[in-house]
N, C-alpha and C. Protein backbone atom coordinates (compact mmCIF):
# COMPACT_ATOMS: atom_id res chain seq x y z
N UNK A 1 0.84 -1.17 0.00
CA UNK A 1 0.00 0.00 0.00
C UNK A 1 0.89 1.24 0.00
N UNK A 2 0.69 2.18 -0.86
CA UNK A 2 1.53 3.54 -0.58
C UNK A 2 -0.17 4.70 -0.53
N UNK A 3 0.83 5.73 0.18
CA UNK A 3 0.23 6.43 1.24
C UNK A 3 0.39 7.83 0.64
N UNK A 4 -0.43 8.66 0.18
CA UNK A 4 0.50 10.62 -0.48
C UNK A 4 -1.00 10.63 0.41
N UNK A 5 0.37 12.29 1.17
CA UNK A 5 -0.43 13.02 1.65
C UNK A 5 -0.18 14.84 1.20
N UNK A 6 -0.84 15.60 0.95
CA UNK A 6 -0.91 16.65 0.76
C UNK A 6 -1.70 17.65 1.82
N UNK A 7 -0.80 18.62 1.85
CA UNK A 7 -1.31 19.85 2.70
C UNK A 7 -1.18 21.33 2.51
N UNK A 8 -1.88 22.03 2.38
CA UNK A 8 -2.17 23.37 2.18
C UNK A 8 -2.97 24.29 3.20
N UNK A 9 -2.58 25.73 2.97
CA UNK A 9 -3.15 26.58 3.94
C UNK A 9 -4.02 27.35 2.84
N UNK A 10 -5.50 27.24 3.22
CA UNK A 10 -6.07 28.13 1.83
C UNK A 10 -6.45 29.47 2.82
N UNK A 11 -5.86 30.90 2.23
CA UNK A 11 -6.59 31.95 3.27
C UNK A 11 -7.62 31.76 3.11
N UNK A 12 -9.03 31.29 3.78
CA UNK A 12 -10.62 31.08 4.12
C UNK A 12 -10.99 30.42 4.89
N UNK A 13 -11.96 30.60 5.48
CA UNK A 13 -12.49 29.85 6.58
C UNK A 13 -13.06 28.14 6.28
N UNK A 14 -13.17 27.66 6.82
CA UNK A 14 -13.42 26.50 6.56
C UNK A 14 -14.95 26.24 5.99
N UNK A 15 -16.01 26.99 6.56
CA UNK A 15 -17.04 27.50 5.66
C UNK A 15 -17.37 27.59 4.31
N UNK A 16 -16.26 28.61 3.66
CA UNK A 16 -15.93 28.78 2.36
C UNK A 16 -15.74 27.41 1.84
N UNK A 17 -14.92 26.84 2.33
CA UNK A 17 -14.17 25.74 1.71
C UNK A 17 -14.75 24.19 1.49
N UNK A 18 -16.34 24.31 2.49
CA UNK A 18 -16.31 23.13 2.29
C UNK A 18 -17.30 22.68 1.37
N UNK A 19 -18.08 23.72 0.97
CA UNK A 19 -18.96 23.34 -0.16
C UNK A 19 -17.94 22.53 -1.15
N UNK A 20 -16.76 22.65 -1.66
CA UNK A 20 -15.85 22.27 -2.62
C UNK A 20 -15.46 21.12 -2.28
N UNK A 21 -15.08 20.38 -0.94
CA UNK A 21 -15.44 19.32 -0.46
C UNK A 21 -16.48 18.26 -0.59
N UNK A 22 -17.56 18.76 0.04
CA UNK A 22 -18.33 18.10 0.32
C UNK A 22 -20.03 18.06 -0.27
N UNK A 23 -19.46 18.39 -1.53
CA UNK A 23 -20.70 18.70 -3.17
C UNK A 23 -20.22 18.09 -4.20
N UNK A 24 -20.13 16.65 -4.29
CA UNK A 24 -18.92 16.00 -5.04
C UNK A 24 -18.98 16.34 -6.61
N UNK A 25 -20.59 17.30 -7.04
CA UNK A 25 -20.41 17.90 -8.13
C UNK A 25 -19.71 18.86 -8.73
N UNK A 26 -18.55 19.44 -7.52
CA UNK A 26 -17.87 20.57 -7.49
C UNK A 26 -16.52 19.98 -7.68
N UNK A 27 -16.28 18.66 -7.70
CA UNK A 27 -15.14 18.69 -7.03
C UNK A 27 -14.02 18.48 -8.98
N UNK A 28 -14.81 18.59 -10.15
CA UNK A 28 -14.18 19.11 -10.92
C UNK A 28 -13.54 20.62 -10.92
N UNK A 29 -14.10 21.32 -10.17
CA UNK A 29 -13.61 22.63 -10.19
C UNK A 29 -12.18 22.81 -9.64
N UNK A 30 -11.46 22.08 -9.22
CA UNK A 30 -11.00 21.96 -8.08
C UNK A 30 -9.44 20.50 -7.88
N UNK A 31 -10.38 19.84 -8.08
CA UNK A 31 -9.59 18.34 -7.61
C UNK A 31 -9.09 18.00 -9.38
N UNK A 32 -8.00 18.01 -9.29
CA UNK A 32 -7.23 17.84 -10.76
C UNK A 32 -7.84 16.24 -11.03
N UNK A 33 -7.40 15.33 -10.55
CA UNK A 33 -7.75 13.85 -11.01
C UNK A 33 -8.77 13.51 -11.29
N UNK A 34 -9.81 14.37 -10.93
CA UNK A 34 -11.02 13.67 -11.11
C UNK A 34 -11.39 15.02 -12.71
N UNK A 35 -12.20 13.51 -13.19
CA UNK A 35 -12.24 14.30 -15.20
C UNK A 35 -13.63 14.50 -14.59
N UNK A 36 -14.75 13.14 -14.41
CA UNK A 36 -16.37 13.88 -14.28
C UNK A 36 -16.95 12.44 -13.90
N UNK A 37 -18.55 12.67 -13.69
CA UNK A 37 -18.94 11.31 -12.54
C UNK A 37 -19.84 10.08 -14.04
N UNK A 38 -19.60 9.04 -13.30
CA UNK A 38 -20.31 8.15 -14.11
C UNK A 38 -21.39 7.61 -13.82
N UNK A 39 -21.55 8.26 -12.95
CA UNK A 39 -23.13 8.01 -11.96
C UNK A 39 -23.45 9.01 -11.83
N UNK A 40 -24.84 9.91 -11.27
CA UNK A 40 -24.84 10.96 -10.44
C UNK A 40 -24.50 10.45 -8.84
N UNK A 41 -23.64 11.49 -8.44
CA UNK A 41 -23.33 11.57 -7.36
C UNK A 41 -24.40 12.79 -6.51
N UNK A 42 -24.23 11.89 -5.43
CA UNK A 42 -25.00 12.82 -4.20
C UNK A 42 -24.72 14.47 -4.41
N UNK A 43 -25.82 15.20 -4.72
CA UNK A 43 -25.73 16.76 -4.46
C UNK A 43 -24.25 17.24 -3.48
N UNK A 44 -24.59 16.75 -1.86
CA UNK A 44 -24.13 16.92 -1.12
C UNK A 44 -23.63 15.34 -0.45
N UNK A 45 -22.62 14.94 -0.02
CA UNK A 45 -21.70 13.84 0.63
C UNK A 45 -22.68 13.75 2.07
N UNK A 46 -23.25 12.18 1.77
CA UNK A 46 -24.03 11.86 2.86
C UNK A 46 -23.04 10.37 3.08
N UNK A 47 -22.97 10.24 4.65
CA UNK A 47 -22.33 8.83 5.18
C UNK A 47 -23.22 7.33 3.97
N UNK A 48 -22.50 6.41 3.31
CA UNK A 48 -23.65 5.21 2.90
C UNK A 48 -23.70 5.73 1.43
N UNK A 49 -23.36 7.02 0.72
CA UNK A 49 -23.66 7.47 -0.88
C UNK A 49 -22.93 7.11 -1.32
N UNK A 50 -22.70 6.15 -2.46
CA UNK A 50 -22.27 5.67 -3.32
C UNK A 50 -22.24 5.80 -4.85
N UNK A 51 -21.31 6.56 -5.58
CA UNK A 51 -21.19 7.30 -6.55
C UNK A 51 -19.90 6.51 -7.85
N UNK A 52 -19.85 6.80 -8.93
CA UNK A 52 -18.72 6.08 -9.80
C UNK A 52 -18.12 7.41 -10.37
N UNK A 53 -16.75 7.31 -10.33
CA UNK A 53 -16.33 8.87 -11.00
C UNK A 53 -15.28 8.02 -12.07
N UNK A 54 -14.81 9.09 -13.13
CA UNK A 54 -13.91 9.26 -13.97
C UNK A 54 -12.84 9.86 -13.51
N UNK A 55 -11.87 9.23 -13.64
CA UNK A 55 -10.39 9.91 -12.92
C UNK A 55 -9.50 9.78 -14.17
N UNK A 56 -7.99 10.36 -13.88
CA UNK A 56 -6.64 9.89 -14.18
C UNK A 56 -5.50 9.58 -13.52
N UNK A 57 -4.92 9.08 -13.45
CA UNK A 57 -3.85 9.16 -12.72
C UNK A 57 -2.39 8.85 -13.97
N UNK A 58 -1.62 9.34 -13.96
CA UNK A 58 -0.10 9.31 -14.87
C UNK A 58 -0.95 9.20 -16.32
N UNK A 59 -2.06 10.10 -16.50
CA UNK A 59 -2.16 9.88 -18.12
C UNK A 59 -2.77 8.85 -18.25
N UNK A 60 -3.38 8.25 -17.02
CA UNK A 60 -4.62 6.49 -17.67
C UNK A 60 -5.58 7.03 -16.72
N UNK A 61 -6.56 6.71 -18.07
CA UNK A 61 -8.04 6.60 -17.46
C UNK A 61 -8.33 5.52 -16.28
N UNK A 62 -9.09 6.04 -15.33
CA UNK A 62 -9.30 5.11 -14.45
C UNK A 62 -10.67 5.05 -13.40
N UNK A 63 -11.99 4.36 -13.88
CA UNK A 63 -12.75 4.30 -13.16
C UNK A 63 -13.29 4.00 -11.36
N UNK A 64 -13.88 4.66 -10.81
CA UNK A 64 -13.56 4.26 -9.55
C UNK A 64 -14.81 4.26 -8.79
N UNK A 65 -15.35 3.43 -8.06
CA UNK A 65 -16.70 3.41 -7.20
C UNK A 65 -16.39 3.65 -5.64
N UNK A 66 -16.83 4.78 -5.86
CA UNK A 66 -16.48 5.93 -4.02
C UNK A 66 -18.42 5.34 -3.37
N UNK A 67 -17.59 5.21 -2.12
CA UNK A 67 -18.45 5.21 -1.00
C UNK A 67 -18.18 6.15 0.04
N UNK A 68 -19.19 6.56 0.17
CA UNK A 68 -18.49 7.85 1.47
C UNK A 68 -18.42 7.21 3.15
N UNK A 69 -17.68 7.49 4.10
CA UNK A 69 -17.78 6.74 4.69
C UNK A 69 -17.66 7.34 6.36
N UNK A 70 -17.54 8.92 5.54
CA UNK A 70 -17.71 9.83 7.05
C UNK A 70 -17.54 10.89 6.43
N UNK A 71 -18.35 11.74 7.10
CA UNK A 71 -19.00 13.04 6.80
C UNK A 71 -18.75 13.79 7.99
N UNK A 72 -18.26 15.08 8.18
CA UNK A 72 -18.32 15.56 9.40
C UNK A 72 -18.34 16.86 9.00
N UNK A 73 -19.55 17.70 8.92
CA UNK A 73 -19.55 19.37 8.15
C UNK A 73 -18.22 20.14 8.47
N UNK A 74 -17.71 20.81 7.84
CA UNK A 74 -16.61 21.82 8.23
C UNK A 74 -15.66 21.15 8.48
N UNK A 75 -15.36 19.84 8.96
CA UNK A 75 -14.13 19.12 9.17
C UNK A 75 -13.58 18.33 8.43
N UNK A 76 -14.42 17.36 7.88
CA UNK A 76 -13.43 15.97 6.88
C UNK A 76 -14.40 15.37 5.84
N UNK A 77 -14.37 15.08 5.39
CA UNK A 77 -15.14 13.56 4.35
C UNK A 77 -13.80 12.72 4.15
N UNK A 78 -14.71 11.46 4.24
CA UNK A 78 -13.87 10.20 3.82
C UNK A 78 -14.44 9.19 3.15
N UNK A 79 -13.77 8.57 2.25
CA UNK A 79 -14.32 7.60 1.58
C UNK A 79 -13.58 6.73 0.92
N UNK A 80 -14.07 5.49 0.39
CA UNK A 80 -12.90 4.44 0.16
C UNK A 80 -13.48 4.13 -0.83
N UNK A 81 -12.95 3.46 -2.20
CA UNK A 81 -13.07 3.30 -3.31
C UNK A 81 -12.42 1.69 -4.12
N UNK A 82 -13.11 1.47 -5.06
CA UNK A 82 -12.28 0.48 -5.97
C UNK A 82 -12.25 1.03 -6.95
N UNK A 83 -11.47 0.18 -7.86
CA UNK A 83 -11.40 0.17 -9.41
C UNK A 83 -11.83 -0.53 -10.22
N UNK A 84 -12.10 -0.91 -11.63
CA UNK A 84 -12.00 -2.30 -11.94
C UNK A 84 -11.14 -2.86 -12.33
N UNK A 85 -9.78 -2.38 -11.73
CA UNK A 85 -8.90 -3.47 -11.95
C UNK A 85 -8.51 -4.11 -10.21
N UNK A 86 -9.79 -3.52 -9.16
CA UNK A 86 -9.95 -4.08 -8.19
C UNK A 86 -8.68 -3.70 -7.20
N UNK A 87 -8.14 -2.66 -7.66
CA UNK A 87 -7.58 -1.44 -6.50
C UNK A 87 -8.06 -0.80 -5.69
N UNK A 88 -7.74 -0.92 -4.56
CA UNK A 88 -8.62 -0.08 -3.34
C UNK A 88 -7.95 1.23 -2.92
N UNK A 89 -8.87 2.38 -2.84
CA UNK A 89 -8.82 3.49 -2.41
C UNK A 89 -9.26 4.15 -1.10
N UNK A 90 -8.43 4.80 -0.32
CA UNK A 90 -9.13 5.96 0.81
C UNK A 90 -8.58 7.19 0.18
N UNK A 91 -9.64 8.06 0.45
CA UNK A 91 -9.68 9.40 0.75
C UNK A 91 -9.86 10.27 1.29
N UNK A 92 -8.86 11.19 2.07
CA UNK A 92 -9.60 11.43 3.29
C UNK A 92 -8.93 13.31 2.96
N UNK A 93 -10.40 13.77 3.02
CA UNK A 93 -9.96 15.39 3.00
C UNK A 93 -10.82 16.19 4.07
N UNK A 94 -9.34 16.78 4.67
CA UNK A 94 -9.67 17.36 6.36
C UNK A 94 -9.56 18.20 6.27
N UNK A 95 -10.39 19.71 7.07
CA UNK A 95 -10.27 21.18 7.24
C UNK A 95 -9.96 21.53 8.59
N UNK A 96 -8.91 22.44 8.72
CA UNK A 96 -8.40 22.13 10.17
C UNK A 96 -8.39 24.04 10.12
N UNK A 97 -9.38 24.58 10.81
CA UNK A 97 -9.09 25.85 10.98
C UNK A 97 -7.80 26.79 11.93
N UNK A 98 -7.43 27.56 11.10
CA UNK A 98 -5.96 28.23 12.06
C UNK A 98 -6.05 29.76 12.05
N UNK A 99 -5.06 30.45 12.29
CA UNK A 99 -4.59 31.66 11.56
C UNK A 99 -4.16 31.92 10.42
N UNK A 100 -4.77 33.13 9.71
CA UNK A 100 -4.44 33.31 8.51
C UNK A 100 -5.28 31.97 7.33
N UNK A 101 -6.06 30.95 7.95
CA UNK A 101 -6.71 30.57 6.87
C UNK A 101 -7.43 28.86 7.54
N UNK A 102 -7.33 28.54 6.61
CA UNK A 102 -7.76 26.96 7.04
C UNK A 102 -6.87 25.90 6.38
N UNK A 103 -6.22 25.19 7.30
CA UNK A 103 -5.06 23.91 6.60
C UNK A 103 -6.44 23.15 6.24
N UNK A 104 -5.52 22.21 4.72
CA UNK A 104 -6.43 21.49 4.31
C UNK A 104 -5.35 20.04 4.08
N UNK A 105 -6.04 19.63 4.23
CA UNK A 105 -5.25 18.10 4.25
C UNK A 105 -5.58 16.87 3.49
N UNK A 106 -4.73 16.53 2.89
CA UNK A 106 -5.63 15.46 1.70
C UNK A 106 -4.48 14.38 1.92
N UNK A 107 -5.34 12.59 2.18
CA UNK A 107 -4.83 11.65 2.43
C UNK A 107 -5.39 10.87 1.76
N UNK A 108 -4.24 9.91 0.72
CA UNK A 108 -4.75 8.94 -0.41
C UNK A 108 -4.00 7.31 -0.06
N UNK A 109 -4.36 6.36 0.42
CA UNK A 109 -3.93 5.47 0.38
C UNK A 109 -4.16 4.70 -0.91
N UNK A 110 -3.94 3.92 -1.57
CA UNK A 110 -3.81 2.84 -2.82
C UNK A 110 -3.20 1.74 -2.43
N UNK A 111 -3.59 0.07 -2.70
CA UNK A 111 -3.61 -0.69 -2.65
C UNK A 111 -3.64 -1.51 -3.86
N UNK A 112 -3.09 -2.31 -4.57
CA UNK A 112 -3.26 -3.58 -5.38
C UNK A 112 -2.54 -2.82 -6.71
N UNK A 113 -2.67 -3.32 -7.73
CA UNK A 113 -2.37 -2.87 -9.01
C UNK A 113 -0.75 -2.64 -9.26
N UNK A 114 -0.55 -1.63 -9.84
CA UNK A 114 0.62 -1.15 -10.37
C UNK A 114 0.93 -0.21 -9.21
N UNK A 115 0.40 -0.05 -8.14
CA UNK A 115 1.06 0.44 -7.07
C UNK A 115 2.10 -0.94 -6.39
N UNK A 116 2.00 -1.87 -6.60
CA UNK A 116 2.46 -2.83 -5.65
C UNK A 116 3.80 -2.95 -6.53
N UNK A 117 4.11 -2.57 -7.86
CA UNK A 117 5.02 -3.22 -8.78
C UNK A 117 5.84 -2.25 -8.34
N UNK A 118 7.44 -2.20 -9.50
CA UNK A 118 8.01 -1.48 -9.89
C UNK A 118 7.67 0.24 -10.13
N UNK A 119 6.40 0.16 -10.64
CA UNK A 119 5.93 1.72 -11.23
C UNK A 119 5.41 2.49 -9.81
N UNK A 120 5.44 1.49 -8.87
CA UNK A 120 4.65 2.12 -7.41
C UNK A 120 4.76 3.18 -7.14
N UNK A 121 6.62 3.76 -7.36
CA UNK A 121 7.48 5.05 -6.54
C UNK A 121 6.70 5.87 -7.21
N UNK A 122 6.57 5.86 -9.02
CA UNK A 122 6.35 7.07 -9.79
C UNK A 122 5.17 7.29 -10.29
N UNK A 123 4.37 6.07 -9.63
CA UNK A 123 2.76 6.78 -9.41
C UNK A 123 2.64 7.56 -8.38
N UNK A 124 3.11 7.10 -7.37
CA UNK A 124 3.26 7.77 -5.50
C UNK A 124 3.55 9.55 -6.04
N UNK A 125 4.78 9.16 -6.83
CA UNK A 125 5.15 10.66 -7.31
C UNK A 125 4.30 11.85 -8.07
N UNK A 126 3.49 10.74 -8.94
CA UNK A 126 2.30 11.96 -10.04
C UNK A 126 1.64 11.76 -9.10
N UNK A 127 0.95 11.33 -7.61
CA UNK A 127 -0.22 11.45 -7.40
C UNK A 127 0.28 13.07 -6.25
N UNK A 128 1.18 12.41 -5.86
CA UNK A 128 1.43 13.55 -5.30
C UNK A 128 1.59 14.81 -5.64
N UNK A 129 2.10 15.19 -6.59
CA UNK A 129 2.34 16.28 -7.49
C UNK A 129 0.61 16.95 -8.02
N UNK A 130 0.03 16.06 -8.13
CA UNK A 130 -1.61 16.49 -8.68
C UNK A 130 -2.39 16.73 -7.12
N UNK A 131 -2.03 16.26 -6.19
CA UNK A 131 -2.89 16.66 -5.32
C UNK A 131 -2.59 17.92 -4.98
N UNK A 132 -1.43 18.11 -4.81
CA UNK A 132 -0.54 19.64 -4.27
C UNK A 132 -1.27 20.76 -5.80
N UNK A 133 -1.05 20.10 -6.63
CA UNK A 133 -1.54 21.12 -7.83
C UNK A 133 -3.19 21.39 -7.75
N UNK A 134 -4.07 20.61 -6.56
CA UNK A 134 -5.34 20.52 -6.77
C UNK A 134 -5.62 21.46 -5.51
N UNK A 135 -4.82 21.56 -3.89
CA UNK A 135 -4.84 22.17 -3.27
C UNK A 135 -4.43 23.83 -3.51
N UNK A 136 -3.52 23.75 -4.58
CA UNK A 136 -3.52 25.15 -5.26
C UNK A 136 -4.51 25.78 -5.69
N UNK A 137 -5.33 25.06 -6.80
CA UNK A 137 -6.01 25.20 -7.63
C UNK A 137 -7.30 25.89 -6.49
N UNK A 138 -7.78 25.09 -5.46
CA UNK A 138 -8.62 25.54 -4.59
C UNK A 138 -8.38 26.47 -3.96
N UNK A 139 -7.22 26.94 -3.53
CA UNK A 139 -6.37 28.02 -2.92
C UNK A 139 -7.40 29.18 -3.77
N UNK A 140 -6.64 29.06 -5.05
CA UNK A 140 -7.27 30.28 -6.01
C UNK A 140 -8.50 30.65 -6.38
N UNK A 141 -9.26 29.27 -6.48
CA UNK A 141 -10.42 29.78 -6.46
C UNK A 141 -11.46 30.37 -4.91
N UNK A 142 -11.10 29.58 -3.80
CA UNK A 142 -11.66 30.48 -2.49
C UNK A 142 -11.28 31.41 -1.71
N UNK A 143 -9.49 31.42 -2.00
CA UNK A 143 -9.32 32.10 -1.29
C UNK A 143 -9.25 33.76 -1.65
């Protein structure tokens, strides 16, 4: 299993921030990996909603069936996912209010696939690089 975690300070309150979270129709605006949903997804991230999105990761398409699996307004959503090549996913994105803004925290575990091989390090590497580019991306648009 490899583990990327990403963290950012967006100047805004956690308020601002979590509609973009936790409206998984938003989260093209925002979240680089994800292209668009193959299901409708829940308006708003309820504990038990179960949704299929379109992703990428290193330039491959990659389908994925998210279950949400905690909801906590203003603080976190989490949710764990497969693929069909039967890779398992968590996701866990946390709002941690401070000075000067709100840390945001994004935690991706991966399991099975071409994470387990050789290519593991330099997926670990693009995923990381896109999440940091996705915490930007949100930076700019709320803050």
């Amino acid at each position: 299993m490899r583990t990327v975690e990403a963290s950012a300070t967006v100047p805004a309150a956690p308020g601002k921030l979590w509609p973009f979270i936790s409206e998984p129709p938003r989260w093209a605006e925002w979240l680089t990996i994800h292209k668009s949903w193959k299901s409708d997804p829940p308006p708003v991230a309820v504990v038990g909603a179960k949704a299929t999105a379109s992703a990428t990761a290193m330039n491959m398409p990659i389908s994925i069936d998210w279950t949400f699996e905690e909801v906590d307004p203003q603080r976190c959503v989490r949710m764990s996912g497969v693929t069909r090549a039967r890779v398992e996913l968590a996701l866990t994105i946390r709002l941690i209010p401070g000075d000067g803004g709100t840390r945001v925290d994004v935690v991706t575990s991966v399991d099975g696939g071409m994470i387990d091989g050789p290519m593991g390090i330099v997926f670990k590497n693009a995923l990381s690089a896109a999440l940091h580019k996705s915490l930007r991306k949100m930076g700019e648009i709320a803050g």
